[in-house]
N, C-alpha and C. Protein backbone atom coordinates (compact mmCIF):
# COMPACT_ATOMS: atom_id res chain seq x y z
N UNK A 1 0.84 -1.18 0.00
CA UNK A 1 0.00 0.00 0.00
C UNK A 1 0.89 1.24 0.00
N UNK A 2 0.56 2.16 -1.05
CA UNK A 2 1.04 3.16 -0.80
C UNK A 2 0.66 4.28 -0.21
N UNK A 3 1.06 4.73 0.52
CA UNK A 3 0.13 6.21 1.43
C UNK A 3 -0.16 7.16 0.64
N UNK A 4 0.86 7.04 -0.41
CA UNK A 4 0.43 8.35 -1.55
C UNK A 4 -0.70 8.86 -1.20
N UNK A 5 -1.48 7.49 -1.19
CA UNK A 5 -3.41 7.26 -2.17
C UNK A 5 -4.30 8.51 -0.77
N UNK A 6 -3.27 8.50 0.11
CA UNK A 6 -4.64 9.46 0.89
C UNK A 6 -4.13 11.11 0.51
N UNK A 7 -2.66 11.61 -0.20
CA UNK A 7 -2.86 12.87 -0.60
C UNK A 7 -3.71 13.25 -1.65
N UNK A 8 -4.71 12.10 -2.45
CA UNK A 8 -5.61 12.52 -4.00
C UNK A 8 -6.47 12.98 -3.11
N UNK A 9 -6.89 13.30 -2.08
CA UNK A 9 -8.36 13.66 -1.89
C UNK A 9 -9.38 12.67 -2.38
N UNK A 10 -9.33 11.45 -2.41
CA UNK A 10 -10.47 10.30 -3.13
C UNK A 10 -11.66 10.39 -2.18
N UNK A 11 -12.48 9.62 -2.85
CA UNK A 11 -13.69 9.52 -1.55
C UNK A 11 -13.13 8.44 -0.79
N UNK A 12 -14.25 8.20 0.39
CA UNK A 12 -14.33 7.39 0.92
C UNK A 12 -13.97 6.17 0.06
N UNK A 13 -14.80 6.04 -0.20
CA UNK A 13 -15.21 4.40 -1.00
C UNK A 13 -13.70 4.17 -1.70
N UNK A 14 -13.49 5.45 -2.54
CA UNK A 14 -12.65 4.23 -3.48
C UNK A 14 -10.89 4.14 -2.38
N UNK A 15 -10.73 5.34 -1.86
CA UNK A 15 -9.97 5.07 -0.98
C UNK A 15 -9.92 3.35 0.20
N UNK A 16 -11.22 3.37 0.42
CA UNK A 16 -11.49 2.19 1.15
C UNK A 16 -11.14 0.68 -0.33
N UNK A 17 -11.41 0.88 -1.27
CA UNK A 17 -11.88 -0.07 -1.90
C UNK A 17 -10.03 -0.23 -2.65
N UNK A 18 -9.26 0.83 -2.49
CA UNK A 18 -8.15 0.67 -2.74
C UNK A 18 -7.10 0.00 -1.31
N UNK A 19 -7.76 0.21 -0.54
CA UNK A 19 -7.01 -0.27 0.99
C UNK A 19 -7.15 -1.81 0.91
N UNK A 20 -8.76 -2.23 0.67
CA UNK A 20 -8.98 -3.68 0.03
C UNK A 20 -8.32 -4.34 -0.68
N UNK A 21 -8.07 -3.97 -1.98
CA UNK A 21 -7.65 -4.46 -2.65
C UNK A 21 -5.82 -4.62 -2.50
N UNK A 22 -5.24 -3.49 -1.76
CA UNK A 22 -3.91 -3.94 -1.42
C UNK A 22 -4.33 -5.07 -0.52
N UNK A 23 -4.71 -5.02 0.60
CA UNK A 23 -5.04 -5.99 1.87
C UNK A 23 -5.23 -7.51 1.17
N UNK A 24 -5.59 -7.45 0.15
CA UNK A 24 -5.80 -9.06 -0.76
C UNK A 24 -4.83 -9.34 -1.71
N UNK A 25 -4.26 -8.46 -1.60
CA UNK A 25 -2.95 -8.62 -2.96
C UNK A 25 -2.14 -9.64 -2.30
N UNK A 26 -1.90 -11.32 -2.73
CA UNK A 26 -0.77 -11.75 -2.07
C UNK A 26 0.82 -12.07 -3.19
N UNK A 27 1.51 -11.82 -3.00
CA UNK A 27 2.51 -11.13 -3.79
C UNK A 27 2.22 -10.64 -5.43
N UNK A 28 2.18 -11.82 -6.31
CA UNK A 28 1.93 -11.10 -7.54
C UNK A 28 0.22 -11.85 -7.77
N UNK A 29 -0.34 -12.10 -6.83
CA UNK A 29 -1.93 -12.74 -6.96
C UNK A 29 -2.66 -11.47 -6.34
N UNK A 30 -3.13 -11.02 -7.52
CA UNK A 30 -4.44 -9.90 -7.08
C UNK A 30 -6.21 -10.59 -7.17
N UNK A 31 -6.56 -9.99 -5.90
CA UNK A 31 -7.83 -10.46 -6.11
C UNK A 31 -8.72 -9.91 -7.19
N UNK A 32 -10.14 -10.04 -7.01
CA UNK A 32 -11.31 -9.58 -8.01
C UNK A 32 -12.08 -9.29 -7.45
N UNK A 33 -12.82 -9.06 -8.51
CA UNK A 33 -14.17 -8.23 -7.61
C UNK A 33 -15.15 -9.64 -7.33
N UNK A 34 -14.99 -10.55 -7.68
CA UNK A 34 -15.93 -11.38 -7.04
C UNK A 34 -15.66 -12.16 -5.34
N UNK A 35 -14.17 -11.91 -5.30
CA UNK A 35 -13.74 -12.17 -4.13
C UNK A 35 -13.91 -10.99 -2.71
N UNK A 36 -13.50 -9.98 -3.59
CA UNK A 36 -13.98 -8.91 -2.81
C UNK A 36 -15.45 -8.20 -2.07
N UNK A 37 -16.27 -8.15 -3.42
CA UNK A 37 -17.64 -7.84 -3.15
C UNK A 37 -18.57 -8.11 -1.39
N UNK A 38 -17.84 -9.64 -1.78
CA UNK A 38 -18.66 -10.00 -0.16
C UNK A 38 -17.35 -9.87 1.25
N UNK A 39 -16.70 -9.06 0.85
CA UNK A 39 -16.06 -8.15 2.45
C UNK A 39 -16.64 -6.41 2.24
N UNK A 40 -16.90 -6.11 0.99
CA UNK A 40 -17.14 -5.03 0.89
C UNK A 40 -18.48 -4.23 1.66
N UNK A 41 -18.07 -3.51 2.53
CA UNK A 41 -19.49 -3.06 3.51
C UNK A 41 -20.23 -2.44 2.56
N UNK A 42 -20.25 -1.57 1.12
CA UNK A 42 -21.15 -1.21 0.46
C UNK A 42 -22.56 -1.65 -0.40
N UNK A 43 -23.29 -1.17 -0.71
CA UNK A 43 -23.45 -1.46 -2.20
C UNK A 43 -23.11 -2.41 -2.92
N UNK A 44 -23.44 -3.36 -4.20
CA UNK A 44 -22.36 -3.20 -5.63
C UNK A 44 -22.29 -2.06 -6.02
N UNK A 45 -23.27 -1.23 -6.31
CA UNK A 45 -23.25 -0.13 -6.74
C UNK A 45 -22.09 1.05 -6.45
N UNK A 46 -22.15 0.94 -5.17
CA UNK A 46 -20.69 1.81 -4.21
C UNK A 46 -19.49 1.39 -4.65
N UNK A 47 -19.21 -0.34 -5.06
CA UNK A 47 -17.89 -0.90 -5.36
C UNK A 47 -17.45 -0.39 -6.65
N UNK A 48 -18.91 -0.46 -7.29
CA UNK A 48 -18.40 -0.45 -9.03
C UNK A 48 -17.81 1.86 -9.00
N UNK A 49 -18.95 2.04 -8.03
CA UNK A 49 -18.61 3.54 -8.39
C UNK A 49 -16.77 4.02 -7.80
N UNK A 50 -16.76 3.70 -7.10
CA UNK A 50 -15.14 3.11 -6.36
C UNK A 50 -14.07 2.86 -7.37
N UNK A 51 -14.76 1.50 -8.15
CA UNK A 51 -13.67 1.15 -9.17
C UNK A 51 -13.57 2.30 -9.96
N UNK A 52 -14.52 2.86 -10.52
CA UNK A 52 -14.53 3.72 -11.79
C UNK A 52 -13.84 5.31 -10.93
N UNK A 53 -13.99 5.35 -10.31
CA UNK A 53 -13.09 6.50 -9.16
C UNK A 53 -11.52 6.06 -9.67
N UNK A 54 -10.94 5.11 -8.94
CA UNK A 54 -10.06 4.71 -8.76
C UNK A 54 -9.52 4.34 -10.36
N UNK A 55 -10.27 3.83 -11.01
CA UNK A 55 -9.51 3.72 -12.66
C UNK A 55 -9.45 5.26 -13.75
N UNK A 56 -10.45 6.32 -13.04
CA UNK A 56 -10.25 7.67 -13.37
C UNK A 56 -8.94 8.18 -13.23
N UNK A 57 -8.70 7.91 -12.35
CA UNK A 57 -7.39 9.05 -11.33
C UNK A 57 -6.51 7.96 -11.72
N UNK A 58 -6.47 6.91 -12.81
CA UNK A 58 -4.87 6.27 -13.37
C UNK A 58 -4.43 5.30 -11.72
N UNK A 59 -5.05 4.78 -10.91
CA UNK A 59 -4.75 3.65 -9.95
C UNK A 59 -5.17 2.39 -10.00
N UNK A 60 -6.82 2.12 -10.52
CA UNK A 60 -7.29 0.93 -10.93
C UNK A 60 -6.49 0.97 -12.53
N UNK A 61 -5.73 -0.18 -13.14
CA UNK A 61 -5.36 -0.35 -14.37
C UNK A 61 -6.87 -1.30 -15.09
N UNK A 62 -7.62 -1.73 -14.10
CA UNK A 62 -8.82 -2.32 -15.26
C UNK A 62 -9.49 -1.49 -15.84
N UNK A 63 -10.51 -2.00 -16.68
CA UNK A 63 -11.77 -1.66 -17.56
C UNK A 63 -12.91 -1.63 -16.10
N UNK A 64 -13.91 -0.45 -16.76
CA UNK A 64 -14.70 -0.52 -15.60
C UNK A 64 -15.77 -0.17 -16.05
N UNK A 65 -17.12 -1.69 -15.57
CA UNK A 65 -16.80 -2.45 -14.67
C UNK A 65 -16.47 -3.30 -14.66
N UNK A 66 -15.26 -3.95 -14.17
CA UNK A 66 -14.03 -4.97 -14.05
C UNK A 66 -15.11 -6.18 -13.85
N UNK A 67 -14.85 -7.08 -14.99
CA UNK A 67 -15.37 -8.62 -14.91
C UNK A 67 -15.02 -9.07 -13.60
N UNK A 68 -15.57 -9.90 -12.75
CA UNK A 68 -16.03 -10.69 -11.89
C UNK A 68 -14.86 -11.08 -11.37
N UNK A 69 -14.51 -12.22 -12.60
CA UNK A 69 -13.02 -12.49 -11.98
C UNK A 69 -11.25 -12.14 -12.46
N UNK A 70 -11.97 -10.95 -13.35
CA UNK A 70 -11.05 -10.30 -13.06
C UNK A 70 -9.60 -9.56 -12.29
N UNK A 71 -8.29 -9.59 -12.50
CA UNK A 71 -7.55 -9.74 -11.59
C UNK A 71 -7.60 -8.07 -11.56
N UNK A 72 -7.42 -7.36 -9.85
CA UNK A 72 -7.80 -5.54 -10.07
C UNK A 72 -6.70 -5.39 -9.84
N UNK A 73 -5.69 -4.98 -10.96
CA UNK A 73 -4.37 -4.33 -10.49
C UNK A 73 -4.58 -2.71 -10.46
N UNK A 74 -3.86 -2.74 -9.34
CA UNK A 74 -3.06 -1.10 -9.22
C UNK A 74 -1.84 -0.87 -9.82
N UNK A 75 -1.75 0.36 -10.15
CA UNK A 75 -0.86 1.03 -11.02
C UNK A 75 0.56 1.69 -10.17
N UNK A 76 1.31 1.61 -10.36
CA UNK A 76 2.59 2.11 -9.70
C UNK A 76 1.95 3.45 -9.00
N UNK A 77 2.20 4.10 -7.95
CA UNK A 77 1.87 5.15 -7.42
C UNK A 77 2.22 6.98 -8.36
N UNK A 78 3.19 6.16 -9.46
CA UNK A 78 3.56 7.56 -10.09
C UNK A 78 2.87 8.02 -11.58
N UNK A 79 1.88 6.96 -12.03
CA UNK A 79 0.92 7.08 -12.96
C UNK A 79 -0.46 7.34 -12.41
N UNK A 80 -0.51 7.73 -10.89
CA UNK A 80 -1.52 8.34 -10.53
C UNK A 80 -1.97 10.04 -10.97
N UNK A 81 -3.09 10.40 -11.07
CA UNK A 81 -3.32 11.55 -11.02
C UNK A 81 -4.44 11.98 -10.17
């Protein structure tokens, strides 16, 4: 995890939904959104709006909304915007 992610000003959600998704990353095995969904306290609706947050600002590298089992990589901290 990089701390960068709390100087963007993100929302809640995708900030949260980026904390997730490091928290499941086990070395080069990234989870998905089907693994995720059911820890996620939101919505789907909140997750998917999250992803599309997070793939705006250049941190989610998927398509959004990211297939199911889809692997959600993050992007190096310096192709953020």
């Amino acid at each position: 995890m990089d701390r960068a992610i709390f100087d963007l000003k993100l929302s809640v959600e995708a900030t949260s939904l980026y904390i997730l998704i490091c928290a499941h990353t086990v070395g080069v095995e990234a989870p998905n959104s089907e693994t995720l969904i059911p820890l996620w306290n939101g919505s789907r609706e909140q997750f998917q709006s999250a992803a599309a947050e997070l793939a705006q600002r250049g941190i989610l590298l998927n398509s959004v909304p990211p297939a199911a089992t889809e692997p959600l990589r993050i992007a190096s901290s310096h192709c953020w915007s």
